[in-house]
C-alpha atoms as a PDB file:
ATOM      1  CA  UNK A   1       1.126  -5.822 -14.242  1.00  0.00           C
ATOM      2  CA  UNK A   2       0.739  -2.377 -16.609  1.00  0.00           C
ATOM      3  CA  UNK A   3       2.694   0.090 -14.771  1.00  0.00           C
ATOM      4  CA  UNK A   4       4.655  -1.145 -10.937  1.00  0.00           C
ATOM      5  CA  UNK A   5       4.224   2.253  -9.317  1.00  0.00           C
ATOM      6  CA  UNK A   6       1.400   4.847  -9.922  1.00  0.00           C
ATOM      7  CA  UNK A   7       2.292   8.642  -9.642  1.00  0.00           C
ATOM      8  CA  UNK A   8      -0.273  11.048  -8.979  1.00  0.00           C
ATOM      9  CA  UNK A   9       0.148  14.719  -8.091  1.00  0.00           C
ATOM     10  CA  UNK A  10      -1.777  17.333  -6.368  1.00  0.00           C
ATOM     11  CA  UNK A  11      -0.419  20.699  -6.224  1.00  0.00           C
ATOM     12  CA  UNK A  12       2.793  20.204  -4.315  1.00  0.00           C
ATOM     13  CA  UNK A  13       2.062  16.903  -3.418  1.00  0.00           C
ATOM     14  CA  UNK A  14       3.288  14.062  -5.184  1.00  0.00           C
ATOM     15  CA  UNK A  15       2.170  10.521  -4.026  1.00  0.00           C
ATOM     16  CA  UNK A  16       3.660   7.034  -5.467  1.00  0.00           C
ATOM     17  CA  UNK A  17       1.864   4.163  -5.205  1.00  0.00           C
ATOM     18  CA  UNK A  18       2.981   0.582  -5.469  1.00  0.00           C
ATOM     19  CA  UNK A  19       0.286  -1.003  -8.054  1.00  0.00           C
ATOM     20  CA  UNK A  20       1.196  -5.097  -7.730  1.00  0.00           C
ATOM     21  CA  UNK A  21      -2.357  -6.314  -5.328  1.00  0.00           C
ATOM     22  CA  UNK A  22      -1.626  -9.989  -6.326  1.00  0.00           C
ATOM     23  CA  UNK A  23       1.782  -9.491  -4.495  1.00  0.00           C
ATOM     24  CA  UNK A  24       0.267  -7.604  -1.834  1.00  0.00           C
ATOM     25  CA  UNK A  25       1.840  -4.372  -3.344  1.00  0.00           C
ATOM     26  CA  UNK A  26       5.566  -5.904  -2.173  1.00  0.00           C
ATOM     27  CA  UNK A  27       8.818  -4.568  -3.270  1.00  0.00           C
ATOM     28  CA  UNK A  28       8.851  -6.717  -5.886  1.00  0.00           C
ATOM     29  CA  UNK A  29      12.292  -6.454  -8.489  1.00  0.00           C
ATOM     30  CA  UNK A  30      10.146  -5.092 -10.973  1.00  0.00           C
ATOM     31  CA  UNK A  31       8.866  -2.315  -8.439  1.00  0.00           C
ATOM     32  CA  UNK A  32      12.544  -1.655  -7.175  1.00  0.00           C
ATOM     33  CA  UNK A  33      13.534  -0.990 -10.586  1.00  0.00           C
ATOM     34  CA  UNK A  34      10.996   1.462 -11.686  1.00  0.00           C
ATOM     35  CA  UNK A  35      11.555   3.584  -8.392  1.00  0.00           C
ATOM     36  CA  UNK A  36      14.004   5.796  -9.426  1.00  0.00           C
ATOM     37  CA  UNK A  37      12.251   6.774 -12.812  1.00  0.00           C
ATOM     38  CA  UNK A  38       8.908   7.509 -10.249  1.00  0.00           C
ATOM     39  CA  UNK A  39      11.287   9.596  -8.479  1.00  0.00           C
ATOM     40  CA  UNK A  40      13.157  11.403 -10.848  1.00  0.00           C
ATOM     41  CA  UNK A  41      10.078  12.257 -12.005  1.00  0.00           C
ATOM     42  CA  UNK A  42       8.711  14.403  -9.062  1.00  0.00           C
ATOM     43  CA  UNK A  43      10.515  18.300  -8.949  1.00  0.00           C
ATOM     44  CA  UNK A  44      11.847  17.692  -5.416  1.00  0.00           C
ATOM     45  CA  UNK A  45      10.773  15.432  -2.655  1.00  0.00           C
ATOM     46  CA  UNK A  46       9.546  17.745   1.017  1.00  0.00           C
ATOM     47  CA  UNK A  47       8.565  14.710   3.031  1.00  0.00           C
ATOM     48  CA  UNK A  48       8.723  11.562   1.932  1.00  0.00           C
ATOM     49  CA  UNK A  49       5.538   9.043   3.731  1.00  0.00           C
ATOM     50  CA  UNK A  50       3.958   5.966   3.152  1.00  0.00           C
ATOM     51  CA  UNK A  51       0.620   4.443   4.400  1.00  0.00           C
END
């Protein structure tokens, strides 16, 4: 697995992905761990979603 979560922004918008498909995109350690970096990396969070 190259990077656990996938950042991508749009204007205001910033969306993570979870990039694991063999684990069904799980909160896998490895995914847990790299959330706050993904996070931290994003100016300020308006409403946080998932789908």
């Amino acid at each position: 697995m190259n990077e656990p979560i996938l950042a991508h922004r749009d204007g205001a918008v910033q969306m993570l992905s979870f990039n694991n498909p063999a684990a069904r995109n799980a909160l896998t350690p490895e995914v847990y761990k790299a959330l706050p970096a993904a996070r931290d990396h994003a100016d300020q969070v308006l409403v946080p979603s998932r789908r």
